[in-house]
Protein backbone atom coordinates (compact mmCIF):
# COMPACT_ATOMS: atom_id res chain seq x y z
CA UNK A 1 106.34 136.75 124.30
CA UNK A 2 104.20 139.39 124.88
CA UNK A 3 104.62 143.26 122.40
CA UNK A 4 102.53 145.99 123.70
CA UNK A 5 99.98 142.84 124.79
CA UNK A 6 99.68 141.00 121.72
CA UNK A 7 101.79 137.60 121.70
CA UNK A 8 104.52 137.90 119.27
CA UNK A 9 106.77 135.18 118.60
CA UNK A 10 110.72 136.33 118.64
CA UNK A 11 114.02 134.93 117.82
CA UNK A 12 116.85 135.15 120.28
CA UNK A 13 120.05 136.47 118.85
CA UNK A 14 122.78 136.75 122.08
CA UNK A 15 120.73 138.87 124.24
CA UNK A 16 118.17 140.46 122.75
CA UNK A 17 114.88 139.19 121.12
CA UNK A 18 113.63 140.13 117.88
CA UNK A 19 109.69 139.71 116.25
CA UNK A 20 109.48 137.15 114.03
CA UNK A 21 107.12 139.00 111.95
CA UNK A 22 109.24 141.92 111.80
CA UNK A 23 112.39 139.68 110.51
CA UNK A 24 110.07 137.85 107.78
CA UNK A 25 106.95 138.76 106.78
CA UNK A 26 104.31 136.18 106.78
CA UNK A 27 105.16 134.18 109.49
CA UNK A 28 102.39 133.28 112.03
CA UNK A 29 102.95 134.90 115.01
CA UNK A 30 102.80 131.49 117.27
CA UNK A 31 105.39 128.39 117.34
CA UNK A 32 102.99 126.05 116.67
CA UNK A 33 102.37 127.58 112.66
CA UNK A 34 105.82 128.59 112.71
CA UNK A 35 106.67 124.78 113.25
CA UNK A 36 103.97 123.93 110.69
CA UNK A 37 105.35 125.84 107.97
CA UNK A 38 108.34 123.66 107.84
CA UNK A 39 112.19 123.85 107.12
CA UNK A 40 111.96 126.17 104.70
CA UNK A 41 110.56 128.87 107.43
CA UNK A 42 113.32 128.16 109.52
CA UNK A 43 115.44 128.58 106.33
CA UNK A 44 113.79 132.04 106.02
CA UNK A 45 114.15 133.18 109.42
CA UNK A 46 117.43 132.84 109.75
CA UNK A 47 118.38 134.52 106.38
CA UNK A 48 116.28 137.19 107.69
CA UNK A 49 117.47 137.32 110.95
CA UNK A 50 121.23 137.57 110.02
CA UNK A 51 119.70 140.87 108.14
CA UNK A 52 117.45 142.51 110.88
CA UNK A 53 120.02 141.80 114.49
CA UNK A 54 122.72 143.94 113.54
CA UNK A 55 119.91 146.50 115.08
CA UNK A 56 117.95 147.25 118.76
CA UNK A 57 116.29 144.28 119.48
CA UNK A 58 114.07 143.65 122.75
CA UNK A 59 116.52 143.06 125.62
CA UNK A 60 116.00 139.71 127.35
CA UNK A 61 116.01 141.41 131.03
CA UNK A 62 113.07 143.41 129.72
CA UNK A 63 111.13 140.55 128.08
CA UNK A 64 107.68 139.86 128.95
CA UNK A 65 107.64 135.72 128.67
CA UNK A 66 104.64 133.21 127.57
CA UNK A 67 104.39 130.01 127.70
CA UNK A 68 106.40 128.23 124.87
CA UNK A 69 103.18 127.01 123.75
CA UNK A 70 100.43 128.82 125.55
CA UNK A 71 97.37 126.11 123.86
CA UNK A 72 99.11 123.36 122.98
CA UNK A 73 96.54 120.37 121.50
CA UNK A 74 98.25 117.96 123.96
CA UNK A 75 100.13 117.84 127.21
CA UNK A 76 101.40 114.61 127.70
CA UNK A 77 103.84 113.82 130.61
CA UNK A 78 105.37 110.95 132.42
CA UNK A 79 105.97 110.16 136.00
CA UNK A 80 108.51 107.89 137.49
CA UNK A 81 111.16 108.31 134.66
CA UNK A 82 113.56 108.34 136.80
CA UNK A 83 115.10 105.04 139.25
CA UNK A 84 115.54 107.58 142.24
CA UNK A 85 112.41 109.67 141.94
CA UNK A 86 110.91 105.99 141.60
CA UNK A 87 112.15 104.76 144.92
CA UNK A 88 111.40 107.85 146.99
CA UNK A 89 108.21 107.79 146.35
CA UNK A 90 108.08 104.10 147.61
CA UNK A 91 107.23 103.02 143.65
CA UNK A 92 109.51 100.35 141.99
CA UNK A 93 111.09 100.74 138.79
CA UNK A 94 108.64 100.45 135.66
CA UNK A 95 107.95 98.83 133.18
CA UNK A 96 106.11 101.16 131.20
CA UNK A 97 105.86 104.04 131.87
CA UNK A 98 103.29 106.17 134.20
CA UNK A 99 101.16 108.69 132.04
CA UNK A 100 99.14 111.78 132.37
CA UNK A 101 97.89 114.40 130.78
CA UNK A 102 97.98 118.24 131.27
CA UNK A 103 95.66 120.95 130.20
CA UNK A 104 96.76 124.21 128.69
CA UNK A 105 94.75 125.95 132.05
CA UNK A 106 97.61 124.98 134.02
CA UNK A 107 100.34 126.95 132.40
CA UNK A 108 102.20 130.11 133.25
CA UNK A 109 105.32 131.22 131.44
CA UNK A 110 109.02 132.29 132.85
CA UNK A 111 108.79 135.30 135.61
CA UNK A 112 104.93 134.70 135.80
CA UNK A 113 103.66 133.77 139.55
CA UNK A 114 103.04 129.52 140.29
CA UNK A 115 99.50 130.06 142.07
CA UNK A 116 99.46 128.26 145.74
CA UNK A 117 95.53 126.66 144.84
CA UNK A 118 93.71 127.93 148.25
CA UNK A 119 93.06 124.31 148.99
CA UNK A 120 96.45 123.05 149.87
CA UNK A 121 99.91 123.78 151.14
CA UNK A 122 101.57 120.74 149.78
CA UNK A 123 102.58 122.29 146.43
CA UNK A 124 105.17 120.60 144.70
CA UNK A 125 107.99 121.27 142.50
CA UNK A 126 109.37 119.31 139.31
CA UNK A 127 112.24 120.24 137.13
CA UNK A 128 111.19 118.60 133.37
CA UNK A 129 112.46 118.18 130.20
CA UNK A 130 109.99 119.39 127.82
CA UNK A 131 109.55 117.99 124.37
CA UNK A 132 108.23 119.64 121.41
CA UNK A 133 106.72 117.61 118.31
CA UNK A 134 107.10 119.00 114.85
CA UNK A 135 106.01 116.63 112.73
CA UNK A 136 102.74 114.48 112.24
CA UNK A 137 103.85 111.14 113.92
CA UNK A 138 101.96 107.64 114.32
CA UNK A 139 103.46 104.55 115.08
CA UNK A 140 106.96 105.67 114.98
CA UNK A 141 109.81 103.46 115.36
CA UNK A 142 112.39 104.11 117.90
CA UNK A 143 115.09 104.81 115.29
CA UNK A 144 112.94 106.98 113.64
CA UNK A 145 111.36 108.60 116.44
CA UNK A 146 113.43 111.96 116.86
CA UNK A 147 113.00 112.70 113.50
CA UNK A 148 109.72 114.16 115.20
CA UNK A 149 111.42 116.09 118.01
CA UNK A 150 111.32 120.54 116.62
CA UNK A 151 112.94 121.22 120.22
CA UNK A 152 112.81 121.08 124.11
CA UNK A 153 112.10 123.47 126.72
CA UNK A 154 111.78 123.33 130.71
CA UNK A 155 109.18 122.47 132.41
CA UNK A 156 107.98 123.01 135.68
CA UNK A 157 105.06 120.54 137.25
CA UNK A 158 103.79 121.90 139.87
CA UNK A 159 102.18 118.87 141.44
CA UNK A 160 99.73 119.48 144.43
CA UNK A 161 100.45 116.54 146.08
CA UNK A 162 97.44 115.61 148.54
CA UNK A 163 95.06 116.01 145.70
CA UNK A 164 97.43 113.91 143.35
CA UNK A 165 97.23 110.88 145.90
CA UNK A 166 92.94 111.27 146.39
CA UNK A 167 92.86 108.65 143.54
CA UNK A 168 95.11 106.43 141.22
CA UNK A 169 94.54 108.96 138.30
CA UNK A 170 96.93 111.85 139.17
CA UNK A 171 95.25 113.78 136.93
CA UNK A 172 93.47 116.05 139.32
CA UNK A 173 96.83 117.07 141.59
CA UNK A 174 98.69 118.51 138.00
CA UNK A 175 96.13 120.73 136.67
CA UNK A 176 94.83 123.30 139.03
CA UNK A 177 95.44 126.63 137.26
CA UNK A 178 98.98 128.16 137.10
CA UNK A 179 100.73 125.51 138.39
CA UNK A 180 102.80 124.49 135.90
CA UNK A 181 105.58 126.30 134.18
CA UNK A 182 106.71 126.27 130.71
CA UNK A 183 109.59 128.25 129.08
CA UNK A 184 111.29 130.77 129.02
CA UNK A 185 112.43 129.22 125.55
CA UNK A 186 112.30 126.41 122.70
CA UNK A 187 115.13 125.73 121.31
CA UNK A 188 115.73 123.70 118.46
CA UNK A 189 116.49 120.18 118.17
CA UNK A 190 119.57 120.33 116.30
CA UNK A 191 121.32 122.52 119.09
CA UNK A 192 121.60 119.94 121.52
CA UNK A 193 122.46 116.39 122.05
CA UNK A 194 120.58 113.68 119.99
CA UNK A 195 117.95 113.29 122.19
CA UNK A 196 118.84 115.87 124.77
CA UNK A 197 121.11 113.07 126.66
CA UNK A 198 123.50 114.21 129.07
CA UNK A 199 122.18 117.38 130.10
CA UNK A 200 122.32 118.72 133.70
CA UNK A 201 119.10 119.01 135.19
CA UNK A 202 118.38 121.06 138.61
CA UNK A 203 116.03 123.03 140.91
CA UNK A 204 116.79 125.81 143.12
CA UNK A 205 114.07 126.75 145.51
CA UNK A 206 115.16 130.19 147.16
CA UNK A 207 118.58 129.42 145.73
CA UNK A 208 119.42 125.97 147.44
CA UNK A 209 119.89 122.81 145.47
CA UNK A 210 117.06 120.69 145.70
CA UNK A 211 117.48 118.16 142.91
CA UNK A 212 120.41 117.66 140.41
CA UNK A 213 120.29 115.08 138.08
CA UNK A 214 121.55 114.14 134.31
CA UNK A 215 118.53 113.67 131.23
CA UNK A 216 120.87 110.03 130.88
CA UNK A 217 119.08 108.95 133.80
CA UNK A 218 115.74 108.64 132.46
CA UNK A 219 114.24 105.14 132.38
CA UNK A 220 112.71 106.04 128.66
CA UNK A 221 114.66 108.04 126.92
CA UNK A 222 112.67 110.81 124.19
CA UNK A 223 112.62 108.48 121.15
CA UNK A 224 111.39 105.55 123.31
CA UNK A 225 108.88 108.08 124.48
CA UNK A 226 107.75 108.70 121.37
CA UNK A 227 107.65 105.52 120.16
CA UNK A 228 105.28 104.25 123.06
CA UNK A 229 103.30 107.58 123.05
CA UNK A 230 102.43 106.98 119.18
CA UNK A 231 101.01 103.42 119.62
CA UNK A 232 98.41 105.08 120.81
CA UNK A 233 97.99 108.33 119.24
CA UNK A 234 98.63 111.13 116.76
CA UNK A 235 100.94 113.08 117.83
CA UNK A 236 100.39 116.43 116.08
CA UNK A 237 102.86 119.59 115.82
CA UNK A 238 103.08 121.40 118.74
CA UNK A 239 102.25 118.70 121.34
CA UNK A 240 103.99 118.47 124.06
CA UNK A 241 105.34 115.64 126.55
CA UNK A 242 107.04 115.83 129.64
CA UNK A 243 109.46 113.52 130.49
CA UNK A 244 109.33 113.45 134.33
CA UNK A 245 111.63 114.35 137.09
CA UNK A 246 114.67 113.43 139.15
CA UNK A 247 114.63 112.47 142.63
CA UNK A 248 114.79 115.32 145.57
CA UNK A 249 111.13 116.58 145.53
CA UNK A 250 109.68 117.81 148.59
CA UNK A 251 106.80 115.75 149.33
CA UNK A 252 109.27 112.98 149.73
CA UNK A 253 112.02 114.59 152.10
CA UNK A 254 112.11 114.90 155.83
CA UNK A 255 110.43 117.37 156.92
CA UNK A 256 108.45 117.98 153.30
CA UNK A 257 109.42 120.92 151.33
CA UNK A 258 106.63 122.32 150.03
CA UNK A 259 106.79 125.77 148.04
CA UNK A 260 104.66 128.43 149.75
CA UNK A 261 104.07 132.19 149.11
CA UNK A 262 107.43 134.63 148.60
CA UNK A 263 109.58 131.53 147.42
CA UNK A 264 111.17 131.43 143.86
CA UNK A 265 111.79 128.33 142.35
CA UNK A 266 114.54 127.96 139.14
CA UNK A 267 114.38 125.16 137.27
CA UNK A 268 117.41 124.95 134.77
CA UNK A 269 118.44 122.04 131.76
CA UNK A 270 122.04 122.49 130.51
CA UNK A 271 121.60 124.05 126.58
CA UNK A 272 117.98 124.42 127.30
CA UNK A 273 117.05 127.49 129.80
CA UNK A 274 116.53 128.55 132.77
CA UNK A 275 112.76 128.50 134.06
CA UNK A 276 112.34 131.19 137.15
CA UNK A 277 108.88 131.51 138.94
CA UNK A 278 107.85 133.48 142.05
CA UNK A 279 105.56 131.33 144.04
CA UNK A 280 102.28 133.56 145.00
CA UNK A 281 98.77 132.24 146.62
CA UNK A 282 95.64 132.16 144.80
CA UNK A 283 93.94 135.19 145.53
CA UNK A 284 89.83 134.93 147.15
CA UNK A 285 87.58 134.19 144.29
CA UNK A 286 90.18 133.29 141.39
């Protein structure tokens, strides 16, 4: 989050954050080193933590939110990971799975305004799980693969849909600036489900229930994920993937729901967060 506009990563104790750097010197002040510095950090924290929270921490209502991540090295996400989304958009059920990449431009954090791109009105919501690497991983085996999992967060991804259809790349419809949302938290692996199964997943858009769904549905699950992702590549700490959405979307209902100026959108995970964005239009010359 942001401290008198310098990002400051906190702990969450009930409701109230507190610095990191304040409860134990020498920490970095972003998730990324904190992840990097390993178990023992966490170890540290905590010790430090139980310590520091008997007193005034920053009150969660009066939190100014980043993104989890705000540069992550990669942004890696998957569409049509789920059977319904699948068939509603007229695709059948894969194989493999469908893969694209993000760019840290895109991101805005919990209670920040999704930008409306002055191109389009078909602006898209997405209620994701988000999945946070913490450790080094190539060519993982599925067994082994959550050993590389720090945490999860939600994601938002804002998909702006006519310019995601111009080509077969959907590259180009995912990344126009502030469109996708990432937060408000991360929360640790080990405070959830193995691999986050069997959480409720839903978005609200204006406060009606637009898609509901359970992370059991997904076609590839995070350690299959992971294994696939890492034939390929290095995953490093602090990447990122996002593991695609449930059916209910508005470019496939009748009429399309698209979001639009004045509309908030809450997307929630069961143990994970709830992600709330104002939607706002890009402004002349952004």
């Amino acid at each position: 989050m942001s401290l008198s506009g310098t990002a400051t990563l906190c702990a969450r104790r009930g409701d109230a954050y507190y610095p990191v750097s304040t409860a134990a010197a020498g920490f970095s002040g972003d998730l990324a080193g904190f992840l990097a510095a390993g178990p023992e950090a966490r170890a540290r924290l905590e010790a430090a933590l139980a310590a520091t929270a008997q007193g005034a921490g920053i009150s969660a209502a009066s939190a100014q939110y980043l993104p989890v991540l705000p540069t992550p090295g990669k942004i890696v996400c998957l569409g049509l990971n789920y059977t319904d989304h699948a068939a509603e958009g007229g695709f059948a059920k894969p194989d493999y799975p469908a893969i694209f990449l993000r760019t840290p431009s895109s991101l805005v954090a919990h209670g920040a305004d999704m930008i409306r791109p002055a191109q389009s009105e078909q602006f898209d919501y997405e209620v994701e799980l988000a999945v946070i690497i913490g450790r080094r991983t190539r060519r993982a085996a599925v067994e082994d693969a959550l050993s590389s999992v720090a945490g999860y967060s939600v994601f938002n991804d804002g998909s702006v849909r006519d310019y995601q259809f111009k080509s077969s790349q959907w590259t180009i419809g995912k990344n126009f600036d502030g469109t996708g949302s990432f937060g408000p938290e991360f929360v640790s692996a080990d405070e959830l489900p193995l691999g986050a199964k069997g959480l409720r997943v839903t978005t609200r858009l204006n406060g009606t229930l637009v898609q509901d769904a359970d992370t059991a549905d997904m076609i590839f699950d995070v350690a299959t994920t992971i294994a696939i992702l890492s034939e390929c590549m290095t995953l490093e700490i602090g990447d990122v993937i996002v593991m695609g959405t449930p059916s209910g979307v508005g470019f496939a209902r009748t009429p399309q729901l698209w979001m639009k100026p004045g509309d908030v959108c809450e997307c929630a995970i069961e143990g994970v967060g709830s992600l709330r964005n104002p939607i706002a239009q890009e402004k002349p010359g952004r």
